[in-house]
N, C-alpha and C. Protein backbone atom coordinates (compact mmCIF):
# COMPACT_ATOMS: atom_id res chain seq x y z
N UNK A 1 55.46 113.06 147.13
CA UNK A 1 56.51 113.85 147.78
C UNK A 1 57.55 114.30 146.75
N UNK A 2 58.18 113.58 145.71
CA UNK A 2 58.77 113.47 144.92
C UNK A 2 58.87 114.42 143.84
N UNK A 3 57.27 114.54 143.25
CA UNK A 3 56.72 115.36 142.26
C UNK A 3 56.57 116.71 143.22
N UNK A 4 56.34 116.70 144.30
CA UNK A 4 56.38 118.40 144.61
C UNK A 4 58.07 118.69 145.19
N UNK A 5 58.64 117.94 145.73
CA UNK A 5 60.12 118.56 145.48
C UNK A 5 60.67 118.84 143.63
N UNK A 6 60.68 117.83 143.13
CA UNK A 6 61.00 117.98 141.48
C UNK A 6 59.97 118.08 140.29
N UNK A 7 59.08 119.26 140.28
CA UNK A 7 57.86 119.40 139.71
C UNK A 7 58.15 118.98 138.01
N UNK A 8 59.26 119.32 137.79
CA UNK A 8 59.35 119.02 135.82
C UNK A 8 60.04 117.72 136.10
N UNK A 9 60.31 116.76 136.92
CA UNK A 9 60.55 115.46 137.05
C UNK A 9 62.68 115.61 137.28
N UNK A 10 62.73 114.27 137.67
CA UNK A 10 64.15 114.45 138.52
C UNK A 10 65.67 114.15 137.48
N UNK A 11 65.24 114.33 135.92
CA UNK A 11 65.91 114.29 134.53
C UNK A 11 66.97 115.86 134.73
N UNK A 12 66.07 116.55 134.40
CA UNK A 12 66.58 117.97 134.63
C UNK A 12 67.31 118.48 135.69
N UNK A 13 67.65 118.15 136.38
CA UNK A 13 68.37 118.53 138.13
C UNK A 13 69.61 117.60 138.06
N UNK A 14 69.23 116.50 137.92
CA UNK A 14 70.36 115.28 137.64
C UNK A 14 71.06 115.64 136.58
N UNK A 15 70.88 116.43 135.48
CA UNK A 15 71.80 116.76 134.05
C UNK A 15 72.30 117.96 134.32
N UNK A 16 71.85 119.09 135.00
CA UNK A 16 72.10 120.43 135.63
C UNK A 16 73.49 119.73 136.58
N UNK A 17 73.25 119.08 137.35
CA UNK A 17 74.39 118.89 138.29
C UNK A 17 75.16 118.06 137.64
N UNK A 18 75.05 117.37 136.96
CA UNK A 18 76.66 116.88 136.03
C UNK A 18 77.15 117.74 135.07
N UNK A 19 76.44 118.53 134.71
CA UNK A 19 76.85 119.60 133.66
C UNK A 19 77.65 120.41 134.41
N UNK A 20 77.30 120.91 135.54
CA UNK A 20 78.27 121.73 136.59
C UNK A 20 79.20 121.16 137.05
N UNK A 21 79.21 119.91 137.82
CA UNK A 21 80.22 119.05 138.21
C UNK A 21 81.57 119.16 136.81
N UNK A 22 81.30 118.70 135.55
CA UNK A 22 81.89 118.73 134.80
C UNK A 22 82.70 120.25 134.00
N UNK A 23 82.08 120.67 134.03
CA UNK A 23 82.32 122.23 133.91
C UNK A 23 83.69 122.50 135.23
N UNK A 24 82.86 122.08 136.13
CA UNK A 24 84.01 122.92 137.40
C UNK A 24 85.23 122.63 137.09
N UNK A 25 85.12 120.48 137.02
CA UNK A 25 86.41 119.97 137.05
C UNK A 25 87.30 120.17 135.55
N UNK A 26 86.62 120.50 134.53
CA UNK A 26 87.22 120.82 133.60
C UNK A 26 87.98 122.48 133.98
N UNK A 27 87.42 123.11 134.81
CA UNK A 27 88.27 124.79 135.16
C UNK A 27 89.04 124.49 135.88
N UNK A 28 88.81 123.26 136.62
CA UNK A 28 89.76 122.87 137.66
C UNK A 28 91.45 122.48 137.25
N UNK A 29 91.27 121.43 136.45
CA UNK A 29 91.87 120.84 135.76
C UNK A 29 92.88 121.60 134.81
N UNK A 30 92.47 122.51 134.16
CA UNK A 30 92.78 122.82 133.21
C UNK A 30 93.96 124.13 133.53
N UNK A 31 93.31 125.01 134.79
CA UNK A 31 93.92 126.39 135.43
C UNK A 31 94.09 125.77 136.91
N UNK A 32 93.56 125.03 137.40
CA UNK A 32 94.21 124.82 139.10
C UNK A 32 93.53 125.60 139.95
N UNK A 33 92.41 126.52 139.58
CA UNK A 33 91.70 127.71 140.25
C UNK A 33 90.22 127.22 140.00
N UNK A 34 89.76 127.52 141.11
CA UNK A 34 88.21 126.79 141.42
C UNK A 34 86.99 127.73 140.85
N UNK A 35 86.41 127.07 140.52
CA UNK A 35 85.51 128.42 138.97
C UNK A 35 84.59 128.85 140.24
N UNK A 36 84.70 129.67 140.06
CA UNK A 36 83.42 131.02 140.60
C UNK A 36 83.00 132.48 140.15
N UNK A 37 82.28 132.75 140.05
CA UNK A 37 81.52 134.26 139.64
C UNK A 37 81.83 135.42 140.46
N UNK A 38 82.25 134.88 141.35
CA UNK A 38 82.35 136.50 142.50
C UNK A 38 83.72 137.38 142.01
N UNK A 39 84.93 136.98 141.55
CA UNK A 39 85.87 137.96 140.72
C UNK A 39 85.81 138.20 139.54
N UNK A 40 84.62 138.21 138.87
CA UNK A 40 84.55 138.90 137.66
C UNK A 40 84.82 140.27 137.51
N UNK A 41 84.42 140.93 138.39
CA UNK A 41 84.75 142.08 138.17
C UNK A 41 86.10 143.03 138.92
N UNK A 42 86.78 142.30 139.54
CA UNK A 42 88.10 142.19 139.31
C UNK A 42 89.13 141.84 138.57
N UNK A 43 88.68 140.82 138.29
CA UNK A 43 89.25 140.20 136.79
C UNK A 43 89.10 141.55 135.56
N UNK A 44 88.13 142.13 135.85
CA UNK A 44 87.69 142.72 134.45
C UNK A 44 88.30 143.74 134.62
N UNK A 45 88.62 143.87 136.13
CA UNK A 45 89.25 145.76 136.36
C UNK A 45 90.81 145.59 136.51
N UNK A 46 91.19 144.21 135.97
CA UNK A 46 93.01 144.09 135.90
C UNK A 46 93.29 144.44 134.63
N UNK A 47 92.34 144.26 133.56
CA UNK A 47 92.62 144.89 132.24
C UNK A 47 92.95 146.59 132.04
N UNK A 48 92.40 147.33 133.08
CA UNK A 48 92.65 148.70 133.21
C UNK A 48 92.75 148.88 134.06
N UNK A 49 93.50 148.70 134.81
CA UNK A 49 93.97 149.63 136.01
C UNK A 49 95.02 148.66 136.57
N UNK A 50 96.51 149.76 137.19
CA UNK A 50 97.63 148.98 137.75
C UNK A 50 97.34 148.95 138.92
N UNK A 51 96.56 148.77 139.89
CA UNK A 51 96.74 149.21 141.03
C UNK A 51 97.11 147.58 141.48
N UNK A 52 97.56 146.98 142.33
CA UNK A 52 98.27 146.20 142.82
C UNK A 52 96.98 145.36 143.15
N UNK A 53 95.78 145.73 144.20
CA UNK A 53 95.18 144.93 144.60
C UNK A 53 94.18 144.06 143.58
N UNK A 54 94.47 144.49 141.79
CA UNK A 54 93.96 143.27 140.92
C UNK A 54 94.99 142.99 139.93
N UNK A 55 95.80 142.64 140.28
CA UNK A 55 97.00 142.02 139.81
C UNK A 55 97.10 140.64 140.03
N UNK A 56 96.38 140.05 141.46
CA UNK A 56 96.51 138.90 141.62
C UNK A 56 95.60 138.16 140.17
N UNK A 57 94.51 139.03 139.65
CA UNK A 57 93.71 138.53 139.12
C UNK A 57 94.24 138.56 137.22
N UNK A 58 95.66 138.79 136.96
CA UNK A 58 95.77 138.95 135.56
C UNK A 58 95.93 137.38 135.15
N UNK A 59 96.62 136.42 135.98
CA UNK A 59 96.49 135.52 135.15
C UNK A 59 95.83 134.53 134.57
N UNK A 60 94.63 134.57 135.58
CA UNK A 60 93.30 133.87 135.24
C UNK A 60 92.16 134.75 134.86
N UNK A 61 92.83 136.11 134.38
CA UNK A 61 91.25 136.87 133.82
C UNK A 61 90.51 136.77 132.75
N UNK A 62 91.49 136.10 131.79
CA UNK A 62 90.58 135.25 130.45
C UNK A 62 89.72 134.34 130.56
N UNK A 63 89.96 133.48 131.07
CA UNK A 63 88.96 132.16 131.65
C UNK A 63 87.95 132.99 132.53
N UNK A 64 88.14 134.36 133.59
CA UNK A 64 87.21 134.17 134.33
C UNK A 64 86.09 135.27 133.90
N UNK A 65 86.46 135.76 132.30
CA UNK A 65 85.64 136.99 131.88
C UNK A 65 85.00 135.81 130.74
N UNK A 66 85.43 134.86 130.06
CA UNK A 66 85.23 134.06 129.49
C UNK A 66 83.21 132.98 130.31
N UNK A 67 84.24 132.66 131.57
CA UNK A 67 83.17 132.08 132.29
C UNK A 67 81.98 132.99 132.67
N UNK A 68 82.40 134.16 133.01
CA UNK A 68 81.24 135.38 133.41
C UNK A 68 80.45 135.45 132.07
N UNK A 69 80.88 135.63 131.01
CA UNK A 69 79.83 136.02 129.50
C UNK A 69 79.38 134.37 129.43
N UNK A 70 80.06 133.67 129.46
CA UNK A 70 79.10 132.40 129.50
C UNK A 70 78.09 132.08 129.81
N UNK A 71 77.99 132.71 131.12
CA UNK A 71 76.66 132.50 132.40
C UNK A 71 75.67 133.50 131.47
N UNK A 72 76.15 134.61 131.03
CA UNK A 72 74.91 135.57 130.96
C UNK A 72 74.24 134.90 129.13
N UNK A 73 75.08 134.35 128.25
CA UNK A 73 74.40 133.64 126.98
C UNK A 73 74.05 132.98 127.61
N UNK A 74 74.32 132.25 128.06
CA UNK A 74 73.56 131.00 128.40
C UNK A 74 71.87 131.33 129.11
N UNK A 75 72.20 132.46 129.87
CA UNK A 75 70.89 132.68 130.28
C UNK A 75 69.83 133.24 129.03
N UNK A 76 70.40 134.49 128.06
CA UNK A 76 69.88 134.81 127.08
C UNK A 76 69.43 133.94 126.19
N UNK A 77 70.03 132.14 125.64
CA UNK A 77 69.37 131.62 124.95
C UNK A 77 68.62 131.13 125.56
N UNK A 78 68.51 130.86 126.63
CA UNK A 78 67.60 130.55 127.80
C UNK A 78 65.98 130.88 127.13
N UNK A 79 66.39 132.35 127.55
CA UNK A 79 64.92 133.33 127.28
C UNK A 79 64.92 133.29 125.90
N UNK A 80 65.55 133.28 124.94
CA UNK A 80 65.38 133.38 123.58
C UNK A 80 64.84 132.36 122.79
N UNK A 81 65.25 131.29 123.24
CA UNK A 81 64.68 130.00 122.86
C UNK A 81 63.04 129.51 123.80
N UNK A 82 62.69 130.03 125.13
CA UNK A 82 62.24 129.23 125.75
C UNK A 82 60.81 130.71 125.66
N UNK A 83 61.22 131.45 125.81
CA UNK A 83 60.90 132.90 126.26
C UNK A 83 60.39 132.87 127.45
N UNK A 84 58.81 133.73 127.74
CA UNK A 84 58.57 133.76 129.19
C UNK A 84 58.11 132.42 129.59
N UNK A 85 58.86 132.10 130.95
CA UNK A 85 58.17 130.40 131.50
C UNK A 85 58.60 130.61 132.95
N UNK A 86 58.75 129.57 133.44
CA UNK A 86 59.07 130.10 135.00
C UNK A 86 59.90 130.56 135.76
N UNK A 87 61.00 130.45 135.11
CA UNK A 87 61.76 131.42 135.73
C UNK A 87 62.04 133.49 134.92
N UNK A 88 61.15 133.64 135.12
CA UNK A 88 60.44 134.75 134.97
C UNK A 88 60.28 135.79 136.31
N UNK A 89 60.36 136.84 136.50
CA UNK A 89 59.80 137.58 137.54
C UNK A 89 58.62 139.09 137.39
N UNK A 90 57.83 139.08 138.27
CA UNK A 90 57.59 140.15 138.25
C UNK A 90 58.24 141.13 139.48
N UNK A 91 59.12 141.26 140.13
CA UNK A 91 59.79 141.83 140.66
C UNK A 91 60.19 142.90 140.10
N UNK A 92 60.00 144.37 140.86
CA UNK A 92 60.63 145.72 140.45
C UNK A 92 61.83 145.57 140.18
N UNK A 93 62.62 146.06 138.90
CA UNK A 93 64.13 145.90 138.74
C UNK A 93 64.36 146.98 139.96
N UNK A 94 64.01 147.52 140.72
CA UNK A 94 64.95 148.39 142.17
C UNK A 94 65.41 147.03 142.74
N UNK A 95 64.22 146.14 143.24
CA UNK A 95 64.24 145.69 144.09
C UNK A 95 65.22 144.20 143.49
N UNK A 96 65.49 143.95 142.53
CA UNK A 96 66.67 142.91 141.82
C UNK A 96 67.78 144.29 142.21
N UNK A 97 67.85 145.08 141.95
CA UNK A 97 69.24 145.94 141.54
C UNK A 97 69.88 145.71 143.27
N UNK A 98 68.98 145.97 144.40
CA UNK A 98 69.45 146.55 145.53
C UNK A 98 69.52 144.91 145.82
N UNK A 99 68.71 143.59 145.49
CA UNK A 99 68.94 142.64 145.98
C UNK A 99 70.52 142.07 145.79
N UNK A 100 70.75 142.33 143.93
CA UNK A 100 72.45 142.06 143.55
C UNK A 100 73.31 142.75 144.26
N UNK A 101 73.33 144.33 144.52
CA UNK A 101 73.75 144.77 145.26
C UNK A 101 74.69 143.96 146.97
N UNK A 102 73.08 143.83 147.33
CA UNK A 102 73.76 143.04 148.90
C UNK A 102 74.44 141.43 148.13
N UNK A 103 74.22 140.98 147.17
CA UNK A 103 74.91 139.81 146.62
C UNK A 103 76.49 140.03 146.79
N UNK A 104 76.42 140.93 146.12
CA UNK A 104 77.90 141.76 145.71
C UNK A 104 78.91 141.79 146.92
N UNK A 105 77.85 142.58 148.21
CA UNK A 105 78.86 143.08 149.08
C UNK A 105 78.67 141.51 149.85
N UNK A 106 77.78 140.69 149.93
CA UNK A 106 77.93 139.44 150.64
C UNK A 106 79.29 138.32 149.92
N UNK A 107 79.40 138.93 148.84
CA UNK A 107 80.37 137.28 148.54
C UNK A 107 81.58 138.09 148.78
N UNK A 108 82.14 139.45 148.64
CA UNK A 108 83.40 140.50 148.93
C UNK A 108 83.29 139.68 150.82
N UNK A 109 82.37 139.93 151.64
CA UNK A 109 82.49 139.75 153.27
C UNK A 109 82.94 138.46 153.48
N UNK A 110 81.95 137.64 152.23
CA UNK A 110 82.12 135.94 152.95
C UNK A 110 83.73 135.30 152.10
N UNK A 111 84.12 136.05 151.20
CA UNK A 111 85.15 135.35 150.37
C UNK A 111 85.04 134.92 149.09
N UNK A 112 83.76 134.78 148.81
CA UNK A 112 83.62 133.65 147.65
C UNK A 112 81.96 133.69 147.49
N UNK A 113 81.61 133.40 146.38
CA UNK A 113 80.04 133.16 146.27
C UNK A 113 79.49 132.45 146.49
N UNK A 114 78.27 132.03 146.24
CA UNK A 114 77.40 130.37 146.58
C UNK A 114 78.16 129.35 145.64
N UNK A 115 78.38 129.64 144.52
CA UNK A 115 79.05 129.02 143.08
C UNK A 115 80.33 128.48 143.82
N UNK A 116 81.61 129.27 143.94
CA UNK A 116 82.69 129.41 144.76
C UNK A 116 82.76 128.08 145.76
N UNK A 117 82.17 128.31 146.64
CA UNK A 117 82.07 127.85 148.17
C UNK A 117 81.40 126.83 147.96
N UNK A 118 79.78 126.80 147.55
CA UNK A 118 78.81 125.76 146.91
C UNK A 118 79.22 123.95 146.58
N UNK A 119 79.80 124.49 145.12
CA UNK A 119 80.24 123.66 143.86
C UNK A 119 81.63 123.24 144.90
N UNK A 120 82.80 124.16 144.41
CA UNK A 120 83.92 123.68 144.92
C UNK A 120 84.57 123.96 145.78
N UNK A 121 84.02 124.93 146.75
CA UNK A 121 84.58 124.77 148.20
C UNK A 121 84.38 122.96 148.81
N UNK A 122 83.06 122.78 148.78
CA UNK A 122 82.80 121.68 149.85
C UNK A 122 82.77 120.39 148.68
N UNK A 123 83.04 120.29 147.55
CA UNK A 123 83.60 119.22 146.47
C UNK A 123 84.99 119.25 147.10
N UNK A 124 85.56 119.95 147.74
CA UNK A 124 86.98 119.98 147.96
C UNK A 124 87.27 120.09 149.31
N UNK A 125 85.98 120.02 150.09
CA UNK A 125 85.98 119.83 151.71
C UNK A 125 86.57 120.44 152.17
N UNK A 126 86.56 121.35 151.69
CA UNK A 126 87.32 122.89 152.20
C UNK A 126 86.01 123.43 153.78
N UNK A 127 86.66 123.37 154.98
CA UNK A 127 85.69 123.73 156.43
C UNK A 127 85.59 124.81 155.93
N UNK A 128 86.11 125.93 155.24
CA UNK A 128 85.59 127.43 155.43
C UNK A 128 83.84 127.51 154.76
N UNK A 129 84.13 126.77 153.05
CA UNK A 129 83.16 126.69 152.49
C UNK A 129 81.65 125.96 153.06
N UNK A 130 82.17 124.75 153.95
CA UNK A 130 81.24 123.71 154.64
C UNK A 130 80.23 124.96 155.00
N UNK A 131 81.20 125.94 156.08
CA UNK A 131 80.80 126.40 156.82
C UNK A 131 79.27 127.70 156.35
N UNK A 132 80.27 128.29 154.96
CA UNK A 132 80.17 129.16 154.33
C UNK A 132 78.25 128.46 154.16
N UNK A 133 78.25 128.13 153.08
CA UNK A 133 77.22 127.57 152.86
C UNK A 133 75.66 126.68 153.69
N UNK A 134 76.06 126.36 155.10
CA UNK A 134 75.28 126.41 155.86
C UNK A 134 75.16 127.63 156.38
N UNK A 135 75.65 128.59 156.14
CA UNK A 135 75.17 129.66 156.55
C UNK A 135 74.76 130.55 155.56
N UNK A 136 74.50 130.42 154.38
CA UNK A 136 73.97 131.04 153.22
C UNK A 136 72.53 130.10 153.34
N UNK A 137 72.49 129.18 153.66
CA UNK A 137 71.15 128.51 153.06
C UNK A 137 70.19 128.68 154.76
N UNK A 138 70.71 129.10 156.23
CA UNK A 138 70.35 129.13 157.27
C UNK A 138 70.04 130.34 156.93
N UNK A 139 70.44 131.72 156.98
CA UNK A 139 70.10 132.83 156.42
C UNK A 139 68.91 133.01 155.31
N UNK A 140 69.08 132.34 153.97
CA UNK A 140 68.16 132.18 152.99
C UNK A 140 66.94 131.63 153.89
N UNK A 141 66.79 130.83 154.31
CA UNK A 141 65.61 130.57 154.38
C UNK A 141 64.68 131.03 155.49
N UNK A 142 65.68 131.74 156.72
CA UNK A 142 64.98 132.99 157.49
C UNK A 142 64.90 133.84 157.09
N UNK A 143 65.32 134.28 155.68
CA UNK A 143 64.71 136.03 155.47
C UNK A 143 63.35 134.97 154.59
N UNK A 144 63.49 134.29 153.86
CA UNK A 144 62.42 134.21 152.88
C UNK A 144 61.11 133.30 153.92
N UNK A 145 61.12 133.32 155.08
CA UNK A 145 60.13 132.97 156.61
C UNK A 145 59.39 134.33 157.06
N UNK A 146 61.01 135.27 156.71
CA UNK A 146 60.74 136.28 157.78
C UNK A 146 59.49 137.23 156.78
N UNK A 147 60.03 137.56 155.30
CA UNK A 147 59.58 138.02 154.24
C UNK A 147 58.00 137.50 154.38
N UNK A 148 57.94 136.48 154.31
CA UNK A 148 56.59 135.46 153.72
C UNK A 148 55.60 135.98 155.30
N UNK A 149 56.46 136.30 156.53
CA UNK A 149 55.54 136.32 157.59
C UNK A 149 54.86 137.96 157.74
N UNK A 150 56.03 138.77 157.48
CA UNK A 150 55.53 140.36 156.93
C UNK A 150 54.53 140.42 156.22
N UNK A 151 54.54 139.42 155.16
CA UNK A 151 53.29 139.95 153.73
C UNK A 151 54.41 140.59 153.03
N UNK A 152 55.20 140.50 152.48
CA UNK A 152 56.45 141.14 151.46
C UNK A 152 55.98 140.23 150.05
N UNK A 153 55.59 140.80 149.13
CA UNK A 153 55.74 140.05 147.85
C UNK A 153 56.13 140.63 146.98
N UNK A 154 56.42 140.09 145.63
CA UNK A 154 56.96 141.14 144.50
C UNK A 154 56.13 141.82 144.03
């Protein structure tokens, strides 16, 4: 049972989640603002432009353009060091572009991203996030039912 929930063994998942745990509470700690990915690009659009509604975002936009290029090296030495392995796709880039897309407008509707809400909404027992997240993973797993029952593949 074990080996087909954790196929590369239960080392890797256990170091992934303290590495994050630690990460968060170090953003935590350090700025008082709960690390997430979904205002990056607000953050990024307070550097040019006055308009009022990303202003809230000037004083944490170093850390959070900082944390955004993080995620994406990190993925690049990923592939650079590891190259193609399983997390790999053959998926049409349309069908990634229009999938980020609804990502985009889903974490703007829900507040916050999976990261956001995930990690440190419900580390912080925050009900919105509780909430948030049983309903990201109730959703997830009826489209990818609903998908699998169509015949939809990449």
């Amino acid at each position: 049972m074990l080996d087909a929930l954790f196929p590369n063994g239960w080392l890797p998942y256990l170091l992934g989640g303290v590495f994050i745990g630690l990460g968060t509470a170090v953003i935590y700690l350090a700025t008082a603002i709960p690390a997430g990915a979904s205002t990056f690009l607000e953050s990024t659009l307070s550097y040019v432009s006055d308009q009022p509604r990303f202003a809230r975002y000037r004083a944490s936009r170093d850390w959070r353009v900082v944390f955004s290029v993080g995620i994406v090296i990190g993925a690049a030495a990923y592939a650079f060091t590891l190259g193609d392995g399983p997390w790999t796709t053959d998926v049409q880039p349309w069908r990634l572009a229009v999938g980020g897309l609804l990502v985009g407008v889903g974490t703007r509707i829900g507040k916050g991203c999976t990261s956001g809400h995930g990690v440190c909404g419900v580390g912080s027992g925050s009900r919105t996030s509780i909430i948030g997240v049983i309903t990201f993973l109730a959703i997830a797993v009826g489209t990818a039912q609903l998908v699998a029952a169509l015949g939809v593949v990449p």
